[in-house]
Protein backbone atom coordinates (compact mmCIF):
# COMPACT_ATOMS: atom_id res chain seq x y z
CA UNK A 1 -4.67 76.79 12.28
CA UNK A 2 -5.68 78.01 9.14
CA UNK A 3 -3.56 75.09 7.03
CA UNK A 4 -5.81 72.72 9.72
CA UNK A 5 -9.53 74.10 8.48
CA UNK A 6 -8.53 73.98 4.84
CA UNK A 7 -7.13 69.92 4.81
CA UNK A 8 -10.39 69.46 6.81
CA UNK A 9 -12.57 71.09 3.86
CA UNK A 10 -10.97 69.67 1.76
CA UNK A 11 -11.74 69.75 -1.92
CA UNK A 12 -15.35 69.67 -1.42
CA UNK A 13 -16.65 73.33 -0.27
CA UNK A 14 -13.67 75.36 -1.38
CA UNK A 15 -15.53 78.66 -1.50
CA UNK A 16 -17.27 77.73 2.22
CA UNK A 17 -13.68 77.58 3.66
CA UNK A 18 -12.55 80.66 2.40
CA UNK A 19 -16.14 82.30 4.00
CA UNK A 20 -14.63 80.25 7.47
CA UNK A 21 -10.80 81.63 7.03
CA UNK A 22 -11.89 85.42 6.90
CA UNK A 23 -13.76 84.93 10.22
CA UNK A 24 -10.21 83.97 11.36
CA UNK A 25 -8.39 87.47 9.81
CA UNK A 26 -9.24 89.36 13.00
CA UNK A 27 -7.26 87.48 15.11
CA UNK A 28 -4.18 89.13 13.40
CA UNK A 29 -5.09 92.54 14.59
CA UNK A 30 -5.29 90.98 18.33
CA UNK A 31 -2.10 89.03 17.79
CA UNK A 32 -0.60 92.42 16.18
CA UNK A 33 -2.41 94.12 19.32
CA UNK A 34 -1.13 91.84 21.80
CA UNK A 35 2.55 92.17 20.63
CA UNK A 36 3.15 95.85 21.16
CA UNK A 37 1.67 95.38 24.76
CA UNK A 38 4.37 95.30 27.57
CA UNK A 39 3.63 92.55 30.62
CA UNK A 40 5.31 94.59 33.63
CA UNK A 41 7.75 92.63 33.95
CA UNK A 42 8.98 93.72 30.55
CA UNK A 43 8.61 97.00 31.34
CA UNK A 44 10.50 96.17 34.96
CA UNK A 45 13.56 95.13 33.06
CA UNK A 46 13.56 97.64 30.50
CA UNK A 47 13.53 100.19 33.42
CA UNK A 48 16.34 98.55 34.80
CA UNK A 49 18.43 99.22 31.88
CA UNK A 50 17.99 102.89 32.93
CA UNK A 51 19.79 102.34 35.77
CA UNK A 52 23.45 102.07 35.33
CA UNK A 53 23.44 105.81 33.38
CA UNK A 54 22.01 107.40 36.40
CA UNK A 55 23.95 105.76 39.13
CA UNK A 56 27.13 105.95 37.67
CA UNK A 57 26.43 109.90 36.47
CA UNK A 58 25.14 110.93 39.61
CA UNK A 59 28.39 109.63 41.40
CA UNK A 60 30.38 111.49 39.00
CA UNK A 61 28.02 114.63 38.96
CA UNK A 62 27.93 114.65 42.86
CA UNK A 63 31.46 113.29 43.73
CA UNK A 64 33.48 114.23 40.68
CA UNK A 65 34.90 117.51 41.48
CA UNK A 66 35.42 117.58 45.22
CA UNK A 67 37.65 113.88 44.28
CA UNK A 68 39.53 115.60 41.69
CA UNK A 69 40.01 118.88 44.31
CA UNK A 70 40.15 117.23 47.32
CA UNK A 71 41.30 113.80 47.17
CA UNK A 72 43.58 113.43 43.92
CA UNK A 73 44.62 117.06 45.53
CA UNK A 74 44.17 118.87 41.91
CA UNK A 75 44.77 122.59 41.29
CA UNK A 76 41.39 123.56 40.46
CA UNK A 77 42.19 124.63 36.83
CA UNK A 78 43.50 121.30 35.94
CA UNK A 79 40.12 119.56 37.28
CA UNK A 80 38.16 121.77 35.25
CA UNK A 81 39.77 120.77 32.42
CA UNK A 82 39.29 117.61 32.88
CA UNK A 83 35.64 117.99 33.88
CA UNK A 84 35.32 120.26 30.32
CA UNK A 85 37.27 117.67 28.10
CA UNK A 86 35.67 114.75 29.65
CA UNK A 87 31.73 116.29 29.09
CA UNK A 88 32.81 117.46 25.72
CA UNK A 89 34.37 114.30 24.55
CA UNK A 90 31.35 112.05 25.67
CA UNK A 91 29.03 114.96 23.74
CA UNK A 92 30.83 114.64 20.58
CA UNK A 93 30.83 110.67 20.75
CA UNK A 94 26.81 110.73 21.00
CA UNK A 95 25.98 111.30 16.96
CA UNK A 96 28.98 109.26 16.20
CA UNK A 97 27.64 106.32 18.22
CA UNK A 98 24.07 107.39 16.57
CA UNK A 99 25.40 107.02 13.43
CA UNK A 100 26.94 103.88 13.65
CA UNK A 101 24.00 102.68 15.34
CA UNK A 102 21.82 103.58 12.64
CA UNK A 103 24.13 101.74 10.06
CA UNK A 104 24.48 98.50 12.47
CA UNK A 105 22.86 95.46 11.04
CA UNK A 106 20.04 93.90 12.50
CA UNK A 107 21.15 91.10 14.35
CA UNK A 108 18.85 87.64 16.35
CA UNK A 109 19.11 89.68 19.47
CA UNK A 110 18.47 93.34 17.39
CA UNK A 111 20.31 96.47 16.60
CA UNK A 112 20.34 98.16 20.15
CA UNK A 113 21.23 95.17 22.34
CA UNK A 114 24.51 93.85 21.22
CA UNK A 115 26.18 97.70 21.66
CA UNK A 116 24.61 97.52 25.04
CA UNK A 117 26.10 94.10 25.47
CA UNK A 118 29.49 94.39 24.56
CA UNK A 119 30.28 97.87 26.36
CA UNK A 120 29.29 97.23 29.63
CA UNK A 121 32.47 94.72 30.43
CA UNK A 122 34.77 97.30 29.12
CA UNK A 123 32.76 100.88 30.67
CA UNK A 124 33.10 99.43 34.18
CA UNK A 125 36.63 99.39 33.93
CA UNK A 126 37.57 102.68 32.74
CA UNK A 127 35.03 103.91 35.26
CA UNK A 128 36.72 101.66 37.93
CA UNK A 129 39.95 103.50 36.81
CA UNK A 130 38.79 107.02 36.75
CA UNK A 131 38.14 106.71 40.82
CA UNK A 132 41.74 105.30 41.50
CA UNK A 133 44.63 107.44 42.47
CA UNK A 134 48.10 106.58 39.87
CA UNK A 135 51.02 106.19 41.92
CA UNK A 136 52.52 108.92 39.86
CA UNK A 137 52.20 112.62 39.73
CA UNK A 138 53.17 114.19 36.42
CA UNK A 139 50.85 111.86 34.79
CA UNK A 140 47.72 112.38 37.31
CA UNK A 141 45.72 114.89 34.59
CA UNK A 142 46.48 112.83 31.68
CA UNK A 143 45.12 109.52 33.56
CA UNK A 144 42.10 111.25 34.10
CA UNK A 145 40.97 112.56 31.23
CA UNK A 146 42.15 109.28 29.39
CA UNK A 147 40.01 107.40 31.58
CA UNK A 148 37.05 109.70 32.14
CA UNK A 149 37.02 109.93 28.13
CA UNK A 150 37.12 106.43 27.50
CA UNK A 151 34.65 105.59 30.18
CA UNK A 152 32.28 108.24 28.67
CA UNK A 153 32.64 107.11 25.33
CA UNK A 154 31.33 103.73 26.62
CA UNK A 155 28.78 104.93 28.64
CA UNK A 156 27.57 106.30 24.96
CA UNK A 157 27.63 103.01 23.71
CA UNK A 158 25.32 101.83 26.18
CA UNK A 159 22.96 104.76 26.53
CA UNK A 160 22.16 106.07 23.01
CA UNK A 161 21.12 102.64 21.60
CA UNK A 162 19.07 102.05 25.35
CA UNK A 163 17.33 105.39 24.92
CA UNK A 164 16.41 104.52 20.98
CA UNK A 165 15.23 101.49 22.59
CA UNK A 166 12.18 102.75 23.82
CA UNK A 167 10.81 103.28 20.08
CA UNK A 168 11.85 99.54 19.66
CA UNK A 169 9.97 97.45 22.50
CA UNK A 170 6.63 98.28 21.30
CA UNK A 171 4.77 100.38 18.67
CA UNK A 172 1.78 101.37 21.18
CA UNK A 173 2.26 104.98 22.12
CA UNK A 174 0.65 104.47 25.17
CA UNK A 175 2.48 101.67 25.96
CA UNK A 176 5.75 103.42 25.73
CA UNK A 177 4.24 106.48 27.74
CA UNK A 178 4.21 103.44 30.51
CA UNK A 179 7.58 101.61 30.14
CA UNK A 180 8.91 105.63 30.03
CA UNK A 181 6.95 106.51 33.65
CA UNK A 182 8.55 102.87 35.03
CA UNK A 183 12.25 103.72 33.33
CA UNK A 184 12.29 107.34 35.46
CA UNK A 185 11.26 105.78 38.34
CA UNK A 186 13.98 103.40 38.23
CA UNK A 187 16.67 106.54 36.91
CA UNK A 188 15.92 108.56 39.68
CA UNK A 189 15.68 105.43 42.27
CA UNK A 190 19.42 104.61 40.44
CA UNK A 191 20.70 108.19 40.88
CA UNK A 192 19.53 107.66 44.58
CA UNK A 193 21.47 104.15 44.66
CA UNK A 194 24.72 105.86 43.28
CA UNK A 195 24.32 108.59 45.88
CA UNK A 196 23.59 106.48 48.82
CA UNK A 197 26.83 103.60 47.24
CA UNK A 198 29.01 106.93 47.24
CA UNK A 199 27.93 108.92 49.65
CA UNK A 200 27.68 106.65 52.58
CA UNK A 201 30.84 104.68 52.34
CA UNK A 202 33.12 107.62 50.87
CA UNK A 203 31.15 109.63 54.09
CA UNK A 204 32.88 107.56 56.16
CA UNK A 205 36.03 108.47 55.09
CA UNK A 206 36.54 111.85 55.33
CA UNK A 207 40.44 113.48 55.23
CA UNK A 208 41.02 115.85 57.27
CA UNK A 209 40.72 119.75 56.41
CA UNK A 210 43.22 122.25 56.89
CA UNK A 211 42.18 125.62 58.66
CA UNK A 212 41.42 128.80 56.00
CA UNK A 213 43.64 131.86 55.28
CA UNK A 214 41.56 133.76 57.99
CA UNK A 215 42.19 131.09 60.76
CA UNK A 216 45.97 130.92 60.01
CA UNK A 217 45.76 134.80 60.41
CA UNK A 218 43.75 134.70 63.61
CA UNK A 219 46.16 132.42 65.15
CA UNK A 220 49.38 131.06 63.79
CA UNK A 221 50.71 129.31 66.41
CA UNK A 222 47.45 126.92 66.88
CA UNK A 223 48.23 126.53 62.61
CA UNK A 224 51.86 125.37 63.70
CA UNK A 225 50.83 123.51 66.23
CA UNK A 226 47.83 121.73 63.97
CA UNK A 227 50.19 121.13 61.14
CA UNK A 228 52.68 119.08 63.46
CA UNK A 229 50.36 117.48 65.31
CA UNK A 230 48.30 115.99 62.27
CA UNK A 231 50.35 115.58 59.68
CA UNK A 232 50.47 111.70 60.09
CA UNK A 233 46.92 111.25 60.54
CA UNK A 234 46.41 113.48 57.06
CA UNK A 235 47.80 110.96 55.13
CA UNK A 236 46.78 107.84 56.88
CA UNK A 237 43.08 109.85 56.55
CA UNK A 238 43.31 110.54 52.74
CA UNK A 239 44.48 107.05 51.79
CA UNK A 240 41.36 105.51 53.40
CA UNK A 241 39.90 107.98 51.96
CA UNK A 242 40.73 106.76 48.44
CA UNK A 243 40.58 102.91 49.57
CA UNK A 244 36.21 104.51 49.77
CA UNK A 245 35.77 105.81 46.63
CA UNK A 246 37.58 102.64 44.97
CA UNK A 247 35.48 100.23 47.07
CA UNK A 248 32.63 102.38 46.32
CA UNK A 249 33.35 102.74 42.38
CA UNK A 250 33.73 98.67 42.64
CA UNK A 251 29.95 98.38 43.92
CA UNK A 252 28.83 100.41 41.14
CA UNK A 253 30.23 98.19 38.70
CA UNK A 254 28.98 95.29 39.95
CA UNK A 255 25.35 97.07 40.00
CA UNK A 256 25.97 98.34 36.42
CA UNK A 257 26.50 94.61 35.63
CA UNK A 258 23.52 93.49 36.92
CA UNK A 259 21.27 96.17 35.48
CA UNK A 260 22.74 94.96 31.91
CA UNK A 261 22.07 91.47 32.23
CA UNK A 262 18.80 92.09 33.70
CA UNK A 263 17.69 94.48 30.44
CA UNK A 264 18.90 92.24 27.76
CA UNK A 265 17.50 88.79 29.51
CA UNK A 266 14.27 90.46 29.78
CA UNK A 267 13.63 92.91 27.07
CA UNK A 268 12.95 91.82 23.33
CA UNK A 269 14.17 94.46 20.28
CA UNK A 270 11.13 94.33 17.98
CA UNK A 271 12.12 95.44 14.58
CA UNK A 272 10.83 98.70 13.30
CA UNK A 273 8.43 98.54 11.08
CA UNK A 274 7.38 101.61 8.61
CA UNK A 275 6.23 102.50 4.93
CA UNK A 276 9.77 103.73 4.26
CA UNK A 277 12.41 100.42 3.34
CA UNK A 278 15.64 102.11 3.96
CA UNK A 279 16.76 104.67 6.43
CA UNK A 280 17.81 108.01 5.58
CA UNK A 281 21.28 108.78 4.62
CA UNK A 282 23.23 110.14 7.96
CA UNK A 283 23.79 113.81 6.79
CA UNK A 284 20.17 114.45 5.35
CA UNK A 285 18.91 113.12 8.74
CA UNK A 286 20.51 115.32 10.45
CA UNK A 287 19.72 118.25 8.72
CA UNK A 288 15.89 116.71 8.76
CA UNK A 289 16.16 116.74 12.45
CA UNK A 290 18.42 119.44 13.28
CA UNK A 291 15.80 121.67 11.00
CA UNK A 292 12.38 119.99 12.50
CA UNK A 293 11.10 122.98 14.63
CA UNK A 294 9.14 121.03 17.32
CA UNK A 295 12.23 119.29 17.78
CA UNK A 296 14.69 121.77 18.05
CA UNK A 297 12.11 123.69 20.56
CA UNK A 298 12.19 120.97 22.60
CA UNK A 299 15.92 120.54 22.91
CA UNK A 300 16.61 124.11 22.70
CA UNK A 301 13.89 124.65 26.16
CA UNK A 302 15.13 121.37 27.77
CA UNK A 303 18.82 122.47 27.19
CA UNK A 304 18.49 125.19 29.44
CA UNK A 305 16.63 123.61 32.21
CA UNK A 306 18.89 121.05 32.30
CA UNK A 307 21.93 122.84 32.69
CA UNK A 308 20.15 124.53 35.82
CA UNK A 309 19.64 121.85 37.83
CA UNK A 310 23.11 120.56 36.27
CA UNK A 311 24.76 123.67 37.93
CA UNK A 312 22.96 122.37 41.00
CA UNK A 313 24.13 118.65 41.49
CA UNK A 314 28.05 119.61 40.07
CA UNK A 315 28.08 122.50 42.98
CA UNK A 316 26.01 121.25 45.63
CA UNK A 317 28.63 118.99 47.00
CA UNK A 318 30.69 121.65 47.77
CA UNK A 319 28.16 124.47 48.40
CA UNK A 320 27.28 121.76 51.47
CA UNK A 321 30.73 121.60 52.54
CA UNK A 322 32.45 124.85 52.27
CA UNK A 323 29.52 127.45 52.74
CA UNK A 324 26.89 125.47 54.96
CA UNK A 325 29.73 124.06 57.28
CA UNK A 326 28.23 120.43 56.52
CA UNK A 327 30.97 118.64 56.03
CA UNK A 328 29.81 115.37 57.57
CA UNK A 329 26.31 115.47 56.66
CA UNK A 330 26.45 116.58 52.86
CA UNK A 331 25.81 112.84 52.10
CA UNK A 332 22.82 112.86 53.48
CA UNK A 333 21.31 115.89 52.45
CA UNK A 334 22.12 114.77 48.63
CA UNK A 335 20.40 111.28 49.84
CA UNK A 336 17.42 113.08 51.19
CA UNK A 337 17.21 115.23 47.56
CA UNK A 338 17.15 111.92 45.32
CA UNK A 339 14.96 109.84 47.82
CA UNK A 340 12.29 112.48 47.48
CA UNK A 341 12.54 112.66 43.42
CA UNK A 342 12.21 109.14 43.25
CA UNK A 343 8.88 109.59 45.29
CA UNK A 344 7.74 111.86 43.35
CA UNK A 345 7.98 109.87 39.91
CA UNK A 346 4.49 108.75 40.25
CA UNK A 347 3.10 111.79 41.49
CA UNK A 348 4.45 113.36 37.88
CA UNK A 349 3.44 110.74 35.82
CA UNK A 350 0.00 111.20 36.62
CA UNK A 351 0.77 114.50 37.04
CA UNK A 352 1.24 114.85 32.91
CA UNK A 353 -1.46 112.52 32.39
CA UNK A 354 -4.13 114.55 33.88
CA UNK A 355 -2.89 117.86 32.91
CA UNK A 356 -0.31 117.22 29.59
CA UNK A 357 3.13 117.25 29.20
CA UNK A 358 3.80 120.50 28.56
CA UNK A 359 2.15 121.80 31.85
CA UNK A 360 3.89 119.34 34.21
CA UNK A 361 7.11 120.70 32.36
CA UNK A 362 6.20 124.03 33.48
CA UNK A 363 5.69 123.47 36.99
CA UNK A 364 7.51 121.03 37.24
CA UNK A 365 11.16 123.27 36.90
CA UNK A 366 8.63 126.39 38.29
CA UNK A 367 8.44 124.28 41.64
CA UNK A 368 12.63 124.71 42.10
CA UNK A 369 12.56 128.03 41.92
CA UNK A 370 11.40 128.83 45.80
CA UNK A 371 13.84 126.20 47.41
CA UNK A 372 16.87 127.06 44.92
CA UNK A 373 16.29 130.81 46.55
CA UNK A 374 15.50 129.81 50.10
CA UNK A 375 18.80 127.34 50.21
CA UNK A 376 21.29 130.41 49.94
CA UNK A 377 18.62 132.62 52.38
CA UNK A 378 18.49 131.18 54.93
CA UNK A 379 21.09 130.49 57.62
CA UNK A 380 23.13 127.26 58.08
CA UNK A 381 20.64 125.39 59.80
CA UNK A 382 20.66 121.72 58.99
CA UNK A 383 16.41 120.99 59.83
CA UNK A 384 15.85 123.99 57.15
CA UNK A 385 18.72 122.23 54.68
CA UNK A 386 16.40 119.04 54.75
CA UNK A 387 13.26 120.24 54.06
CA UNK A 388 14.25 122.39 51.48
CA UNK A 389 16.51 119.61 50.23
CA UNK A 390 13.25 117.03 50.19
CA UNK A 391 11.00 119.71 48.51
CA UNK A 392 13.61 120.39 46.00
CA UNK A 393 13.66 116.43 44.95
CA UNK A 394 9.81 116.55 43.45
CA UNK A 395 11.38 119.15 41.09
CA UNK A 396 14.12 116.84 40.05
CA UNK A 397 12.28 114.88 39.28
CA UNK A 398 10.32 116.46 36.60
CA UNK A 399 13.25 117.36 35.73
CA UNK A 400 14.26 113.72 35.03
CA UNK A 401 10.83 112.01 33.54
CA UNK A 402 9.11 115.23 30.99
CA UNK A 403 12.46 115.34 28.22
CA UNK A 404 12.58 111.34 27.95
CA UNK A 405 8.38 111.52 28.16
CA UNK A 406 8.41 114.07 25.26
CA UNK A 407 10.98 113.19 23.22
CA UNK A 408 9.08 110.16 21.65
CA UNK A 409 6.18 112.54 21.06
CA UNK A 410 8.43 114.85 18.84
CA UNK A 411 8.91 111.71 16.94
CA UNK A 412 5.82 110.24 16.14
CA UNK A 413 5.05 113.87 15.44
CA UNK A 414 7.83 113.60 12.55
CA UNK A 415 6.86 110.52 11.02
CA UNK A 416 3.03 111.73 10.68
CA UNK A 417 5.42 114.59 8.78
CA UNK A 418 7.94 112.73 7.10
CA UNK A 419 6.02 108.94 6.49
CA UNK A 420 8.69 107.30 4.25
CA UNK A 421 11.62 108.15 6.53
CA UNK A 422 13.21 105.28 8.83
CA UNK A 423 16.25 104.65 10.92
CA UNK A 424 15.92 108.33 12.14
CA UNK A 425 15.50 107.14 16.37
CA UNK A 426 18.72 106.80 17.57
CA UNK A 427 19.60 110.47 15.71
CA UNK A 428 16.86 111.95 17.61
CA UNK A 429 17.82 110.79 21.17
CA UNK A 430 22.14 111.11 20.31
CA UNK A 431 21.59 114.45 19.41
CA UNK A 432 19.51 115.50 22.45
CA UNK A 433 21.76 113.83 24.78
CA UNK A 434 24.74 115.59 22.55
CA UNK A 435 23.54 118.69 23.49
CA UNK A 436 22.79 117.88 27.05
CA UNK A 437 26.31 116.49 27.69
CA UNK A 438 28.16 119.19 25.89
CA UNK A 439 26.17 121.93 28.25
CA UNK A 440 27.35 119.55 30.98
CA UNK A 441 30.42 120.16 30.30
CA UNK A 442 30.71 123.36 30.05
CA UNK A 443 28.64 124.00 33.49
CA UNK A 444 31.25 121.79 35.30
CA UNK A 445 34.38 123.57 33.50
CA UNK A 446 32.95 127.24 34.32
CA UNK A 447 31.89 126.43 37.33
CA UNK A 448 35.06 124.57 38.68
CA UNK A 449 37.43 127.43 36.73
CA UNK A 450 35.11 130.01 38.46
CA UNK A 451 36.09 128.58 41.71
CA UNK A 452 39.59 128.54 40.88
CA UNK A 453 39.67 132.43 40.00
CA UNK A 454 37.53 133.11 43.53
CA UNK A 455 40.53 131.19 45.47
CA UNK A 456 38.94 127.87 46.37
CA UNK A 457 41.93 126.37 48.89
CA UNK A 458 42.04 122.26 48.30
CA UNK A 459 40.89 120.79 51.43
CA UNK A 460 40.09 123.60 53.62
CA UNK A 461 38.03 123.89 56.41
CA UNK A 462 36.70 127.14 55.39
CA UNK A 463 36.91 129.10 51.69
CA UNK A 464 37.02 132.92 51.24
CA UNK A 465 34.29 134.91 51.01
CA UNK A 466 34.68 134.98 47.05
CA UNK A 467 34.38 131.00 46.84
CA UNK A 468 31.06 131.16 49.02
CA UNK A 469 29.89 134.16 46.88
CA UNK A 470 30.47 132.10 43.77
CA UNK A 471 28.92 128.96 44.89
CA UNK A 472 25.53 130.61 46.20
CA UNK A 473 25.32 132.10 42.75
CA UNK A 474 26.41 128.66 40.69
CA UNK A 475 23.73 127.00 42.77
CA UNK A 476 20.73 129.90 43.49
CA UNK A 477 21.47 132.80 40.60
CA UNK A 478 22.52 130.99 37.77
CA UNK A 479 19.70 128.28 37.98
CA UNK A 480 17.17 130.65 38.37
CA UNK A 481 18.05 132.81 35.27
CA UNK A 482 18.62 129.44 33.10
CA UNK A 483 14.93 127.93 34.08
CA UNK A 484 13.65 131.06 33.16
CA UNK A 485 15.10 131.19 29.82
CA UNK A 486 14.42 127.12 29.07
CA UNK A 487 10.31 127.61 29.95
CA UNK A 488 10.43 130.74 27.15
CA UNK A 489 11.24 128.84 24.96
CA UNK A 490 9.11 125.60 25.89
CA UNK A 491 6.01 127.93 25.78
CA UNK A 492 6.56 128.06 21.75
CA UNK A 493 6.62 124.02 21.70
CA UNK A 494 3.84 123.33 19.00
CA UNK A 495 2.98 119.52 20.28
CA UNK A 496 -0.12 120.15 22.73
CA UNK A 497 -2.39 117.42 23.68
CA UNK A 498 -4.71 117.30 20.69
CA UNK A 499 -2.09 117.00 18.76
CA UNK A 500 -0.20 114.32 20.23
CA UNK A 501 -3.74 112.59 20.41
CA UNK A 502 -4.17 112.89 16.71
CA UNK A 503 -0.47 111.83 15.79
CA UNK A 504 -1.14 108.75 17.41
CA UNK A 505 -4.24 107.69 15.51
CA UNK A 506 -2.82 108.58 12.34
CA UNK A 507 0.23 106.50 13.33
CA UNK A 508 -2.51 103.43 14.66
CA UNK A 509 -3.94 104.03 11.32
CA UNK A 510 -0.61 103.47 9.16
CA UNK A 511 0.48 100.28 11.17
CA UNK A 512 -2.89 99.01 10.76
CA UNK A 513 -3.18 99.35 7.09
CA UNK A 514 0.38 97.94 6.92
CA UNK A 515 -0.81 94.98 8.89
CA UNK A 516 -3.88 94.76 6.78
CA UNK A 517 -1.91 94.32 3.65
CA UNK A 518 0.11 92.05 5.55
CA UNK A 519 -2.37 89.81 6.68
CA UNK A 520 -4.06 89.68 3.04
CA UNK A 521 -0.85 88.53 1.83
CA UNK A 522 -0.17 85.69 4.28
CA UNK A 523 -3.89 84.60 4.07
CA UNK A 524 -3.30 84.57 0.19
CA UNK A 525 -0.29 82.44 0.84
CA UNK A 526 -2.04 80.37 2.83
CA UNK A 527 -5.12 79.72 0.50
């Protein structure tokens, strides 16, 4: 356009063309200003991306352990170990993967995209593999923590450069804010699509349990007598019982599949833009980062919270089973929990709009703490179980949106701090969901070794006394105590509204003086 007004001045009224061209410049800012704004669409198939993290972790968070104990038929030391090595393996892969990440070369389709590209094919495998049965038994704990490592390693390389992906689709703070609220809807409507895929059809398929050590007491003749007379159904029961979870674990895939293609069809990798020209070196970013005090608030508070309502979905399986008596309805009551946190999505995202982030995180994990307590009150009574169960969902999913909602607040809040440091994202988000998954993993190993000291009997009807004590505290006591702890700690996070107001005109500020000087010089070029 602007090559068009100067041929048609010609030579004649140089200085009048150069008055015309300036009245042009402000259509770079709206060009600038219309390029970091999402259509929803984008913002659809960002959220999408989301997706196959969630569904695939809250199979394994949900499903995981009673497989390994009651399926695969596990001693329950050997599946924690595998739960512990697994969780720690995928933690210690996260600032690997971050650092590579940061040192990947910008490629036509970006930095994030082509690791989320070229690990999908490969993480639905392993994952396809960590649900099937070997026919081999020496060899059973080795194939799964091969395959549950692997798989998690994978998983990494799709998830760390997704989540730094967010600082990449758009420079507009609000904007993100937006594609963030749409991306936890679409997490916690994914963790309900894994739970409903898993839950349904392996629900179907239950095996058979065998009567307790008080039952065989009570009456050993009627244990004879059950052994005998089931003992052919038990295994034709248990192998359609695996034949579930590896049609089940093949749906996933395909889902996970989808959800990729979807995300990198519809979601363009703007690269960053800063004063700084080369990212900071690996080892003094981490110490930047590890040392930022908002940050390691955040992660410290979060850390704890987390790993209460992680004690919660890695026990609740089984708390359903073995100490409510619901073995054919614990499906549904972990349907019922995610269909009522992805409900509640919106109510939270305006939730933190109206009242700031740091109060929604508050009451957000505040509003588990009555239902967390009334679950192990109460009697077994399944109405109670579903209310309490739907109630308990609007606190997951706080639980789920105010860490990924905050994170990109702590920071914009470092580059106001640190303004010629770049490439630090993807260290940011690896390192939170390092400690995350490490925690993980040691909730599942404590909790599943904690089980094993109480007695927990593989596939029984009913569990001692000890294995019901331990499970009401894994999944009331524990919790409690942990939330507790995390929201101490949140109440010292610095990063209140005004502040996170001023950050971002101070970071509108920078981007437009960098797009200032970059207009001059292109309308110089031009003239």
């Amino acid at each position: 356009m602007h090559y068009t007004l100067l041929t048609l001045y010609g030579q004649r009224d140089l200085s009048r063309a150069s008055k015309t061209l300036w009245l042009f410049v402000p259509s770079f800012s709206l060009q600038h200003e219309h390029r970091n704004r999402l259509s929803i669409c984008n913002k659809i198939c960002y959220a999408i991306g989301g997706a196959p993290y969630q569904i695939t972790g809250s199979a394994l968070g949900f499903f995981l352990q009673l497989y390994l104990l009651d399926v695969a038929q596990l001693d329950p030391f050997y599946a924690s170990i595998i739960l512990f090595v697994g969780r720690a393996w995928d933690a210690v892969t996260d600032p690997t993967v971050g650092f590579l990440i940061s040192r990947s070369p910008w490629t036509r389709f970006g930095r994030m995209m082509p690791w989320i590209l070229l690990s999908t094919p490969l993480a639905v495998t392993s994952y396809f593999l960590v649900w099937y049965i070997p026919p081999f038994e020496d060899g059973k704990v080795i194939w799964y923590i091969f395959f549950y490592c692997i798989f998690q390693t994978l998983q990494t390389c799709f998830h760390v450069p997704y989540s730094a992906l967010t600082m990449f689709i758009t420079s507009e703070q609000k904007e993100r804010d937006s594609a963030t609220g749409y991306r936890m809807t679409v997490e916690v409507l994914g963790s309900l699509l894994g739970t409903a895929i898993q839950g349904q059809i392996v629900g179907m398929a239950h095996a058979p349990c065998l009567p307790g050590p008080g039952e065989i007491v009570a009456d050993p003749t009627n244990y004879s007598a059950f052994v005998s007379q089931n003992e052919s159904d038990h295994s034709i029961s248990l192998q359609h019982t695996k034949t579930a979870y590896m049609i089940a674990s093949a749906v996933i895939c395909s889902v996970y599949i989808l959800c990729a293609v979807v995300l990198f069809c519809g979601v363009r990798e703007h690269e960053a833009t800063g004063i700084g020209s080369k990212p900071m070196p690996f080892l003094q970013g981490i110490k930047m980062v590890m040392g930022y005090g908002p940050y390691a608030k955040l992660v410290t508070g979060f850390l704890f919270t987390s790993l209460a309502f992680m004690l919660l979905e890695g026990n609740f399986a089984l708390f359903c089973t073995s100490t409510l008596g619901f073995r054919n309805n614990f499906q549904n009551i972990l349907l019922v929990i995610m269909l009522s946190a992805t409900l509640a999505i919106p109510f939270w995202q305006w939730f933190l709009t109206r009242f700031g982030k740091k109060t929604a995180a508050f009451v957000g994990s505040m509003s588990a703490i009555p239902f967390v307590i009334l679950v192990v009150c109460v009697k077994s009574n399944l109405i109670i179980i579903y209310v309490v169960s739907c109630a308990s969902g609007v606190a997951v999913a706080a639980a789920f949106l105010l860490p990924w909602s905050m994170l990109p607040d702590v920071v914009d809040d470092f580059q106001v701090q640190n303004p010629n440091s770049t490439g630090h994202e993807a260290i940011f988000y690896s390192f939170y969901v390092f400690f995350t998954k490490f925690a993980s993993g040691i909730s599942l190993g404590v909790s599943t070794l904690s089980l094993d000291f109480a007695g927990y009997i593989t596939s029984g009807c009913s569990q001692p006394e000890e294995v019901d004590l331990t499970l009401k505290l894994l999944v009331s006591a524990v919790p409690v105590v942990l939330i507790f702890i995390g929201l101490g700690i949140l109440y010292t996070y610095p990063i209140d509204e005004e502040r996170r107001q001023g950050n971002r005109k101070i970071l509108q500020k920078m981007r437009d003086e960098e797009d200032s000087e970059t207009d001059s010089t292109e309308v110089a070029e031009m003239i």
